[in-house]
C-alpha atoms as a PDB file:
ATOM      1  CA  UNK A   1     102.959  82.177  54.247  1.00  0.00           C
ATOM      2  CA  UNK A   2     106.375  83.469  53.738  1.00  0.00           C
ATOM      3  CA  UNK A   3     107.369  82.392  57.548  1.00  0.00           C
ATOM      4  CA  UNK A   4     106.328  78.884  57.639  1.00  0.00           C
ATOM      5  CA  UNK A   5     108.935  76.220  57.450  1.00  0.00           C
ATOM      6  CA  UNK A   6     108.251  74.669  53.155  1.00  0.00           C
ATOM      7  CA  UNK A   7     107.678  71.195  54.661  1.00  0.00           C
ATOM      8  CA  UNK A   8     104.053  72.791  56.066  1.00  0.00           C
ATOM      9  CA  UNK A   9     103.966  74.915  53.644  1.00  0.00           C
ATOM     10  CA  UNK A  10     103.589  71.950  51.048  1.00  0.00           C
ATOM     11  CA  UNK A  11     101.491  70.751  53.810  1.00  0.00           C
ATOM     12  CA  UNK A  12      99.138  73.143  53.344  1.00  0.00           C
ATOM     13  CA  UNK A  13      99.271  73.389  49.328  1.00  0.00           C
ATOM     14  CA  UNK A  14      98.412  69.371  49.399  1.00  0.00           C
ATOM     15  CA  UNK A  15      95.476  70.153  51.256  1.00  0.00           C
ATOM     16  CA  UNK A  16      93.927  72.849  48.886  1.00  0.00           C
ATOM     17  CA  UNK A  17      95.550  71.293  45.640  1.00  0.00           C
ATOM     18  CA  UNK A  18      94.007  67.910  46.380  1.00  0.00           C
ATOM     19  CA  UNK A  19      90.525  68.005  45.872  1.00  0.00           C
ATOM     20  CA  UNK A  20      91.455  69.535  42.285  1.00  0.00           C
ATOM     21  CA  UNK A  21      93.606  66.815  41.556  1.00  0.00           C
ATOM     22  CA  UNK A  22      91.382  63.956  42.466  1.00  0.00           C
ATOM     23  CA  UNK A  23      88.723  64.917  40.439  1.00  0.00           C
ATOM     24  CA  UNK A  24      88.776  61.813  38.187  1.00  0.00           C
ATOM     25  CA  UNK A  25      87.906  59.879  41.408  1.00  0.00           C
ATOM     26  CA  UNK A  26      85.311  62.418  43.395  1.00  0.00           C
ATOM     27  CA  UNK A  27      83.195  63.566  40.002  1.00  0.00           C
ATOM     28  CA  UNK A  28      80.683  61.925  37.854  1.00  0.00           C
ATOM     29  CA  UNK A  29      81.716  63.492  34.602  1.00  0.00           C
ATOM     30  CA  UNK A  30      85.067  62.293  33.773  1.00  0.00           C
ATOM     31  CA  UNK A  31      83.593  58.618  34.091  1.00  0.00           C
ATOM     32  CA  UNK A  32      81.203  59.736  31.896  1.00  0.00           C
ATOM     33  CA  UNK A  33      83.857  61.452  29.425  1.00  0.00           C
ATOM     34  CA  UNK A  34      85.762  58.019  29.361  1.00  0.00           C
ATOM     35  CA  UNK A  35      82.786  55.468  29.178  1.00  0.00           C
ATOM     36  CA  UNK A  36      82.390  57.399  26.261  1.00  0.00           C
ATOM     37  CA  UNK A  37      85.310  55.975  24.818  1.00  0.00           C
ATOM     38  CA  UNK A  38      83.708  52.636  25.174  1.00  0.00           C
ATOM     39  CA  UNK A  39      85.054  51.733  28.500  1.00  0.00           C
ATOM     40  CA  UNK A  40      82.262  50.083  30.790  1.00  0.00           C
ATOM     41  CA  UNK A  41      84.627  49.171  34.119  1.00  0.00           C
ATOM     42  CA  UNK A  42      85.321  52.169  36.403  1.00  0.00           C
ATOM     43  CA  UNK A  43      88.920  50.451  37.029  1.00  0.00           C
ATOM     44  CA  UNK A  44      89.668  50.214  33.457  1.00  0.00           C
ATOM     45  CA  UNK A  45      88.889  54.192  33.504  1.00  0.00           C
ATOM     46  CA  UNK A  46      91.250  54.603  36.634  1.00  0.00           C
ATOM     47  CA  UNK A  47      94.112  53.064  34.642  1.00  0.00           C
ATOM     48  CA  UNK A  48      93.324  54.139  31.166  1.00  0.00           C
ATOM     49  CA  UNK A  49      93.225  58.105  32.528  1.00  0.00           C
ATOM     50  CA  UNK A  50      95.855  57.820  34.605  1.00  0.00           C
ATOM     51  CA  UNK A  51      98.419  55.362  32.955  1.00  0.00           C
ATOM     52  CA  UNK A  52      97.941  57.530  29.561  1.00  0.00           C
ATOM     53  CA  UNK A  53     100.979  59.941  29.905  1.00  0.00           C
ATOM     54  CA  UNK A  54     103.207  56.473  30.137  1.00  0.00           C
ATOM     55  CA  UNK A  55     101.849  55.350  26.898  1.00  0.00           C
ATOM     56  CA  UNK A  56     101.769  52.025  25.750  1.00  0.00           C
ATOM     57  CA  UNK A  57     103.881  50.301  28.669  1.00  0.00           C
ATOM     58  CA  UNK A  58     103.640  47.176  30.087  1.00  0.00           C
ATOM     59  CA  UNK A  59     101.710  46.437  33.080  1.00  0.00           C
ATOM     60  CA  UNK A  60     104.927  45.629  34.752  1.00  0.00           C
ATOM     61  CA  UNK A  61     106.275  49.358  34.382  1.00  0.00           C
ATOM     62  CA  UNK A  62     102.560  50.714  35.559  1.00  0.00           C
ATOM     63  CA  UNK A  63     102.477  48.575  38.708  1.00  0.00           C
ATOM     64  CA  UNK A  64     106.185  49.392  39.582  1.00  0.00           C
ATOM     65  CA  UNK A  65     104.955  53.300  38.931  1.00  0.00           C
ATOM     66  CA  UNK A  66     101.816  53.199  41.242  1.00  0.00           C
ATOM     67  CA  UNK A  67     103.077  50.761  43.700  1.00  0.00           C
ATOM     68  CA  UNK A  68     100.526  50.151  45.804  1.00  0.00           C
ATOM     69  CA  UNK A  69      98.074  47.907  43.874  1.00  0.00           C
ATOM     70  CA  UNK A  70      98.154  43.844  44.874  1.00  0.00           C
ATOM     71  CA  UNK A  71     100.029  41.690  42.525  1.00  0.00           C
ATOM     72  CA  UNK A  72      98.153  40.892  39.363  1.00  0.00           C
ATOM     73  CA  UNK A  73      95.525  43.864  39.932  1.00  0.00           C
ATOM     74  CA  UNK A  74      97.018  46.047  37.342  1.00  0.00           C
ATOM     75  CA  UNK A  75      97.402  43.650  34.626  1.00  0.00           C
ATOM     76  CA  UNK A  76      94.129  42.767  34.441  1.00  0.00           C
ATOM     77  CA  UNK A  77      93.562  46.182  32.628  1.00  0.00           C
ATOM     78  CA  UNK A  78      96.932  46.975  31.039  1.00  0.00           C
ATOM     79  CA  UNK A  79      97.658  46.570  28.619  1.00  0.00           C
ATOM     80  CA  UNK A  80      93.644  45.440  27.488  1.00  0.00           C
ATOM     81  CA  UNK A  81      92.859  49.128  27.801  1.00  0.00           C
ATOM     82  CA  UNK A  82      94.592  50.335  24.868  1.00  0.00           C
ATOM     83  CA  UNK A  83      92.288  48.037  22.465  1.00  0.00           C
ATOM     84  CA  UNK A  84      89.348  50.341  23.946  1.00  0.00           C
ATOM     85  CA  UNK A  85      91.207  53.745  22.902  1.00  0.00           C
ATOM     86  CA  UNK A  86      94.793  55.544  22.957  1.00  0.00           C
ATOM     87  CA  UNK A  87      96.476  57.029  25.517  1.00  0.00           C
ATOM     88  CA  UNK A  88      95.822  60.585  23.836  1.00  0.00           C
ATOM     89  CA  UNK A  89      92.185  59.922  23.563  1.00  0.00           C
ATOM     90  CA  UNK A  90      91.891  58.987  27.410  1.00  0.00           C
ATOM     91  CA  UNK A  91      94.160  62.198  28.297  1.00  0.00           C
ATOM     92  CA  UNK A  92      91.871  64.352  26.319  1.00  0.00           C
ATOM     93  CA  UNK A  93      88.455  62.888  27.587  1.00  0.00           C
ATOM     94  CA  UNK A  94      89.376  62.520  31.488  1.00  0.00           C
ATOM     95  CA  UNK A  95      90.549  66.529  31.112  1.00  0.00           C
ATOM     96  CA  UNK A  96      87.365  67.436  29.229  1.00  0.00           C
ATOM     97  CA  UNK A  97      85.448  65.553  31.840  1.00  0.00           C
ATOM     98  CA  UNK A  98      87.404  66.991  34.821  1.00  0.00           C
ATOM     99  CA  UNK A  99      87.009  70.592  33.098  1.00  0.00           C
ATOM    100  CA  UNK A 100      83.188  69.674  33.136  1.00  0.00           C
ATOM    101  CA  UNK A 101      83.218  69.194  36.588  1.00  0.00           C
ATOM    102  CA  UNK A 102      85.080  72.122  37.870  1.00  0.00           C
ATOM    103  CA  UNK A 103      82.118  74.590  35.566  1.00  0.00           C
ATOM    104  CA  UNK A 104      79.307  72.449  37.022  1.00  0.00           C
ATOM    105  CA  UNK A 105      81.026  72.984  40.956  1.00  0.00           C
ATOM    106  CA  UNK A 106      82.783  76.656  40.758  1.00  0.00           C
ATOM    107  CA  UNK A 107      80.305  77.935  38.615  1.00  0.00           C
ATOM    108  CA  UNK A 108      81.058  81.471  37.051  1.00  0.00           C
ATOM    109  CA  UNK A 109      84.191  81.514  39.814  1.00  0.00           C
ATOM    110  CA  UNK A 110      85.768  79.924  36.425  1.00  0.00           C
ATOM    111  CA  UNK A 111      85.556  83.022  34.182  1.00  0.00           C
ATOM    112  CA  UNK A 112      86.876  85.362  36.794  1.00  0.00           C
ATOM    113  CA  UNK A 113      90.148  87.031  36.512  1.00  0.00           C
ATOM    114  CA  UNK A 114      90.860  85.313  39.826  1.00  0.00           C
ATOM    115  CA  UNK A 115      90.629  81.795  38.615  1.00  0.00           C
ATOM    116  CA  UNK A 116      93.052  82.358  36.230  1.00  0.00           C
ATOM    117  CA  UNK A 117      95.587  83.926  38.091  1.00  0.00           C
ATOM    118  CA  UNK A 118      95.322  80.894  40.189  1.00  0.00           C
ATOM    119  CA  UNK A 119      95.803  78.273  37.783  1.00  0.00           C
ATOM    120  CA  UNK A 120      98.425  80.542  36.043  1.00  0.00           C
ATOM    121  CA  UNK A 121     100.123  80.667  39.518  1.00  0.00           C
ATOM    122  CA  UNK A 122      99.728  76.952  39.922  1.00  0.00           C
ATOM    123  CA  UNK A 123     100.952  75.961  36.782  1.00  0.00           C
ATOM    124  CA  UNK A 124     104.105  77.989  37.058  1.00  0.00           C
ATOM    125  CA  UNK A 125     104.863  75.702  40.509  1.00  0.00           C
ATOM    126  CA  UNK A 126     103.657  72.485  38.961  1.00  0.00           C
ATOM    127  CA  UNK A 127     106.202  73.099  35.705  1.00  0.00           C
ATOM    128  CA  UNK A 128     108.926  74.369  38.132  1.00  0.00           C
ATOM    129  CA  UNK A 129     110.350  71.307  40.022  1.00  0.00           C
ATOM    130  CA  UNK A 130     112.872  68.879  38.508  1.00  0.00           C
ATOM    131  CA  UNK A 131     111.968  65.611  36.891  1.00  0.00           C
ATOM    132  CA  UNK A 132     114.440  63.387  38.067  1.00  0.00           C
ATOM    133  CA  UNK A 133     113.475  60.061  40.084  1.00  0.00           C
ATOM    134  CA  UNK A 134     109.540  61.714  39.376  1.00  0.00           C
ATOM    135  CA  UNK A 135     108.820  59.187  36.571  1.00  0.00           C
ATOM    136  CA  UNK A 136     104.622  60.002  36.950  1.00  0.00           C
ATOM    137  CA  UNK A 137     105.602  63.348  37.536  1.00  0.00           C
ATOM    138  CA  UNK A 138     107.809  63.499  34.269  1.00  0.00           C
ATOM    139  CA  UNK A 139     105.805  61.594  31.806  1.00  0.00           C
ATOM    140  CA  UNK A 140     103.020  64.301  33.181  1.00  0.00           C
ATOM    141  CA  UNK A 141     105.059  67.387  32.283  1.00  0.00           C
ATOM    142  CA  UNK A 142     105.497  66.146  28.744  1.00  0.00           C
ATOM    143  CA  UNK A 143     101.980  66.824  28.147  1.00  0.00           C
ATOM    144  CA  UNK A 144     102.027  70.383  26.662  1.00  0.00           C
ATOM    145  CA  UNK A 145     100.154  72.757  28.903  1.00  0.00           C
ATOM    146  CA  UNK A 146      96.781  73.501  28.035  1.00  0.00           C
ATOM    147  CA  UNK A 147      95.341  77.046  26.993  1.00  0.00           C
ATOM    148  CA  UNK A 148      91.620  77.351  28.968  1.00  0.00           C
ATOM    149  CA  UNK A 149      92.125  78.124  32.644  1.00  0.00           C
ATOM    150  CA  UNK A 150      89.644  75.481  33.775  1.00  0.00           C
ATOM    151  CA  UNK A 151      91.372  72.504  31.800  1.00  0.00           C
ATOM    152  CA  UNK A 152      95.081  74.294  32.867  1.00  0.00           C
ATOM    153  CA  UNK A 153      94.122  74.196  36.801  1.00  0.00           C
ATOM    154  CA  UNK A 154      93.754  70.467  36.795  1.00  0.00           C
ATOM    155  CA  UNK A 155      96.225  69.898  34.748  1.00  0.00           C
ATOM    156  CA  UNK A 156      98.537  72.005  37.414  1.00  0.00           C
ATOM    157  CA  UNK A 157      97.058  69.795  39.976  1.00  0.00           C
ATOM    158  CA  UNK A 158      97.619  66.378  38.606  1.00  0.00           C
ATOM    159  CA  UNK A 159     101.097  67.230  37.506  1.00  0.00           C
ATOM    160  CA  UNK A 160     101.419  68.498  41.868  1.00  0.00           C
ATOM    161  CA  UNK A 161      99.682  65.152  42.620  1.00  0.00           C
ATOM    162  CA  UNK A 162     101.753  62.816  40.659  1.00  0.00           C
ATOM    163  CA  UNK A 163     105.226  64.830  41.710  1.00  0.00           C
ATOM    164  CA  UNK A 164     104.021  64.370  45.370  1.00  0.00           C
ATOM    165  CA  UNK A 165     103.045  60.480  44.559  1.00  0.00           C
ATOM    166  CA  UNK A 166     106.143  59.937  43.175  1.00  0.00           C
ATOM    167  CA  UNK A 167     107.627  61.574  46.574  1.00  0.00           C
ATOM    168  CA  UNK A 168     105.503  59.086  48.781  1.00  0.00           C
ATOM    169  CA  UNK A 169     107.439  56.276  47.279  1.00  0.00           C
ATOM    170  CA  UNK A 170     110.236  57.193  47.665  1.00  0.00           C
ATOM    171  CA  UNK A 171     109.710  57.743  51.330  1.00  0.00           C
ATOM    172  CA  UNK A 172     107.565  54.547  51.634  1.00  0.00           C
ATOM    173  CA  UNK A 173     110.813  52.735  50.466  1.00  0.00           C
ATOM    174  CA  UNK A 174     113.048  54.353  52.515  1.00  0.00           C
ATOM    175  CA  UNK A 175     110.914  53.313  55.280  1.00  0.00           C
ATOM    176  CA  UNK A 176     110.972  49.261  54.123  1.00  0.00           C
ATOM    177  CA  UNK A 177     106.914  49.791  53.379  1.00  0.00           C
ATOM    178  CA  UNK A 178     105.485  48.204  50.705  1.00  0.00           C
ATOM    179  CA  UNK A 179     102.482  49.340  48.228  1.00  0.00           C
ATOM    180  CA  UNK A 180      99.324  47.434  50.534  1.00  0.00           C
ATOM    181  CA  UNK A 181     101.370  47.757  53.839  1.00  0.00           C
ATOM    182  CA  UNK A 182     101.110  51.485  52.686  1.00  0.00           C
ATOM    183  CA  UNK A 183      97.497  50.632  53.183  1.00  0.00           C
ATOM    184  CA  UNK A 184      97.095  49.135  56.092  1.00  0.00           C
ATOM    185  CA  UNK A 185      99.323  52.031  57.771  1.00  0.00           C
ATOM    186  CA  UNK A 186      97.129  54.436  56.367  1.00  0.00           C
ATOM    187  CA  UNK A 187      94.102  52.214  57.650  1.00  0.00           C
ATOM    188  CA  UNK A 188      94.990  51.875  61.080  1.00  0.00           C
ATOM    189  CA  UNK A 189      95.867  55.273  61.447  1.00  0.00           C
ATOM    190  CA  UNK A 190      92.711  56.599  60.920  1.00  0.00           C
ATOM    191  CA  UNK A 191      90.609  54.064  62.903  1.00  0.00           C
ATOM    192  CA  UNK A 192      89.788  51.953  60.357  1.00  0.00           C
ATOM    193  CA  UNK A 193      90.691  47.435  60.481  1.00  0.00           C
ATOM    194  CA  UNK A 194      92.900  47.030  57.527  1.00  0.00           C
ATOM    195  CA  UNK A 195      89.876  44.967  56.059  1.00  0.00           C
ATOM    196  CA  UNK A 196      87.556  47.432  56.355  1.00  0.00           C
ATOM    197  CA  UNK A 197      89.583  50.284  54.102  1.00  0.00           C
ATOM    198  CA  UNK A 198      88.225  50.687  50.700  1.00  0.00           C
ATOM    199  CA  UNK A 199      91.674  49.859  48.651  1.00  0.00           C
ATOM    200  CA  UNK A 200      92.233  46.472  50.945  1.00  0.00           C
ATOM    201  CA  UNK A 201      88.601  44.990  51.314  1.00  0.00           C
ATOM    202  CA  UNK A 202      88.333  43.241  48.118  1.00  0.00           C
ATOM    203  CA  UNK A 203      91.554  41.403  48.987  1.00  0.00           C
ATOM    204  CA  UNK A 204      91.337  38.013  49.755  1.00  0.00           C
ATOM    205  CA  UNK A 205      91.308  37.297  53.718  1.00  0.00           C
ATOM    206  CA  UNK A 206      94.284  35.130  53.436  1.00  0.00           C
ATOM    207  CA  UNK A 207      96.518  37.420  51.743  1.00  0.00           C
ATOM    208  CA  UNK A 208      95.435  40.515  53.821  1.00  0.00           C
ATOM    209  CA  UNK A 209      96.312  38.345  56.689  1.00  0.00           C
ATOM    210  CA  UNK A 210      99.539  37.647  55.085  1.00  0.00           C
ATOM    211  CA  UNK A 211     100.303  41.611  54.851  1.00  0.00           C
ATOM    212  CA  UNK A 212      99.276  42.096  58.369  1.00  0.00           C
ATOM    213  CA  UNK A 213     101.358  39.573  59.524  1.00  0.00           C
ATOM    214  CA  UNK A 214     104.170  40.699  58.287  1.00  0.00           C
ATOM    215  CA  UNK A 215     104.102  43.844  59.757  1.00  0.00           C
ATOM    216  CA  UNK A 216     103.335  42.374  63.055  1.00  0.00           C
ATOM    217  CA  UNK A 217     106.649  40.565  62.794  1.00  0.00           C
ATOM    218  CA  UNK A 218     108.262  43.854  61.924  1.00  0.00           C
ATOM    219  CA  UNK A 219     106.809  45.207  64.970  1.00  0.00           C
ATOM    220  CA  UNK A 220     104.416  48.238  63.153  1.00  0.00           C
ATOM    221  CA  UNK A 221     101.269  46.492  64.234  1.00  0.00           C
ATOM    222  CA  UNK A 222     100.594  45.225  67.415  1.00  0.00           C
ATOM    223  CA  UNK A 223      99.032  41.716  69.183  1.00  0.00           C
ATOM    224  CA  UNK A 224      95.775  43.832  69.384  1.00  0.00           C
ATOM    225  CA  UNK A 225      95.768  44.511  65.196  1.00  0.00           C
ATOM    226  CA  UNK A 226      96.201  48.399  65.552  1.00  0.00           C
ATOM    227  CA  UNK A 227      99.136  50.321  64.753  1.00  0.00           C
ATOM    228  CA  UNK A 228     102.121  50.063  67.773  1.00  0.00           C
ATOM    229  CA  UNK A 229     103.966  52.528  68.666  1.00  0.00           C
ATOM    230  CA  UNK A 230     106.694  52.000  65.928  1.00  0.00           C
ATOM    231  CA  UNK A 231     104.360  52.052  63.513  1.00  0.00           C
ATOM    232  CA  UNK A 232     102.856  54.936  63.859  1.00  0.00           C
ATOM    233  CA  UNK A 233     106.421  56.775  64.458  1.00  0.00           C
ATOM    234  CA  UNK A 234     106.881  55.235  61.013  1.00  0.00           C
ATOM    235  CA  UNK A 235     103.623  56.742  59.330  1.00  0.00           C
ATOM    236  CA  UNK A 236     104.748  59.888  60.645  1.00  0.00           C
ATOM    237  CA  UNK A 237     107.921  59.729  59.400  1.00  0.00           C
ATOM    238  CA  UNK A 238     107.064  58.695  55.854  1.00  0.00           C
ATOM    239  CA  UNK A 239     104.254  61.589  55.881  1.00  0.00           C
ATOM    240  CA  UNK A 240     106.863  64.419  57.227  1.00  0.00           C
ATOM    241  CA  UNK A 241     109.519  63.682  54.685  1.00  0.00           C
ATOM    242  CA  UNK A 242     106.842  63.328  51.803  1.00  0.00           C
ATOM    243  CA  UNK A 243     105.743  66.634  53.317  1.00  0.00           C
ATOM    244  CA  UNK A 244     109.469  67.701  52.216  1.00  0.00           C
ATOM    245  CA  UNK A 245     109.948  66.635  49.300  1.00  0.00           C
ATOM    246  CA  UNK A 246     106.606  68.293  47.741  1.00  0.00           C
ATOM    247  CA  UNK A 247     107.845  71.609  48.613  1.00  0.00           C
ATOM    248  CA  UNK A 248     110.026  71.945  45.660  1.00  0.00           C
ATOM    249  CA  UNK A 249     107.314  73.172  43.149  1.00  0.00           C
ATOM    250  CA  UNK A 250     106.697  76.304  45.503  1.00  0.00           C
ATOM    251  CA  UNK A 251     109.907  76.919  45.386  1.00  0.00           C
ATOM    252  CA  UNK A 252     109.614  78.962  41.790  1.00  0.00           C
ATOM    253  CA  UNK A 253     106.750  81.385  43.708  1.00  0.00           C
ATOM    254  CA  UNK A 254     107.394  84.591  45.512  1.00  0.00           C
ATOM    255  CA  UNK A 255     105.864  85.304  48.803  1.00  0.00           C
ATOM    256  CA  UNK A 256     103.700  87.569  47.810  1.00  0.00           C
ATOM    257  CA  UNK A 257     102.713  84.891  44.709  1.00  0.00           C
ATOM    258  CA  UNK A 258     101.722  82.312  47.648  1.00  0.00           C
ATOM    259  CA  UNK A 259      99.753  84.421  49.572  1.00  0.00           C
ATOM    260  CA  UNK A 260      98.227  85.338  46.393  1.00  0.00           C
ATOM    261  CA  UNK A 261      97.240  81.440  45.452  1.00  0.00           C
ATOM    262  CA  UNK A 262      96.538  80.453  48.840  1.00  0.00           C
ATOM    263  CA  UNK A 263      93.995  82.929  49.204  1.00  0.00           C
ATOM    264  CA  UNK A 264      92.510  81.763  45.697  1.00  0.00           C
ATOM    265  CA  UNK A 265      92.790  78.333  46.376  1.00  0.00           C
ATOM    266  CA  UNK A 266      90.905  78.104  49.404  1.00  0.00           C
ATOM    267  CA  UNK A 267      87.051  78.657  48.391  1.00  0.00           C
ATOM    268  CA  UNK A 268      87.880  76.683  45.282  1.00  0.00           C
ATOM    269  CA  UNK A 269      88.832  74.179  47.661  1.00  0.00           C
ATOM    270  CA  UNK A 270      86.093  74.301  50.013  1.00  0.00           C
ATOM    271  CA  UNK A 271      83.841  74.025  47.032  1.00  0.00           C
ATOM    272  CA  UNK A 272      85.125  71.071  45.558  1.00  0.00           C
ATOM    273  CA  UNK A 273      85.233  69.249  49.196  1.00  0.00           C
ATOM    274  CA  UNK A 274      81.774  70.194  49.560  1.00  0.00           C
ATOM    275  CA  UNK A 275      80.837  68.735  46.378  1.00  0.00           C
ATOM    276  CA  UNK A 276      82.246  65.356  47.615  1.00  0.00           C
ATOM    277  CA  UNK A 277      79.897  64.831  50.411  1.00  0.00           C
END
């Protein structure tokens, strides 16, 4: 690893972090773990786990933090979550669940001497990078590390995922793209109509229209609906400089210390994709 260029470097971390990190979303048992808590809406779960390191913010701030949701979406859970439970309850039980999930996928892998390095290794890079202008990232890293490996892996991989989120933005902004627009790039890009991608089909026609639109005028989609040629120089711009600024957490690893969790990473990784399908 120690030759690569950090921008593929972080790159390749995102692709083996990532399926730790979005274990909330890919597993059964931190749904569980929160309807628990009383909850009996999945998106009430989505916010309540993942808005919980904020505390008890507005909906405004939460929207402005995740970006990408349409207007109105988020505060029809925040703040009404909070009279189901406290932030600390819903950061305990979406860990607990997650931990759950990573025993019931890796199996004994979790015990081994391995799997700790790892998430030792991983938390050291997840703690590493500064804070500033990473406001998901920060509120993250005030959570006190946890002691069992299991729980301490996803926490090192939610605190990468957030730091990279918060990266996105910024790069979304710099490239004039807005939180559904981010959508419909992402959409397109993959083969997918706009109203066919899971985080844009429950919008009304109208206002999808409206988004679409608008980046028609701005010349990222074209008379046929699919990206132009702009617009996918723009996706690729927004994805290479994300690319960069997620590289800072490796940063705090030797060489020899990324070969190490690289090599660690990747059957956990495979695993956990697997698991998805």
């Amino acid at each position: 690893m120690e030759d690569q260029p950090m921008n593929l470097l972080a790159r390749r971390m995102f692709e083996l972090v990532e399926p730790i990190g979005v274990i909330p979303y890919s597993a059964d048992e931190p749904n569980e773990a929160m309807f628990a808590l009383g909850f009996t809406d999945y998106w009430d779960t989505y916010f309540a786990g993942r808005a919980a390191p904020l505390g008890l913010v507005p909906a405004e701030v939460v929207d402005a933090l995740f970006y990408n949701f349409a207007p109105g979406e988020v505060a029809r859970h925040i703040p009404g979550v909070w009279r189901t439970t406290t932030p600390g309850a819903a950061i305990a039980a979406r860990r607990s669940g997650c931990v759950k999930a990573l025993r019931r996928v890796l199996g004994d892998r979790v015990e081994s001497p391995a799997f700790a390095r790892a998430a030792d290794l991983l938390t050291t890079a997840a703690t590493s990078a500064p804070v500033e202008g990473r406001p998901m990232y920060a509120a993250l890293r005030a959570i006190p590390v946890p002691d069992d490996a299991g729980a301490r892996l996803f926490h090192a991989a939610s605190l990468l995922r957030e730091h990279r989120g918060d990266g996105h933005i910024a790069a979304l902004m710099v490239e004039g793209v807005g939180g559904l627009e981010a959508h419909v790039l992402l959409a397109l890009d993959t083969g997918l109509p706009a109203e066919g991608f899971g985080r844009l089909h429950h919008l009304p026609a109208a206002q999808l229209a409206a988004v679409v639109d608008g980046m028609r005028d701005r010349g990222l989609v074209g008379d046929d609906g699919w990206l132009s040629g702009r617009g996918r120089a723009v996706r690729q711009r927004v994805e290479a400089l994300t690319d960069d600024l997620a590289a800072r957490p490796y940063e705090a690893l030797e060489p020899d210390e990324l070969d190490e969790l690289v090599a660690a990473a990747e059957p956990l990784a495979a695993l956990l994709l697997a698991a998805q399908d």
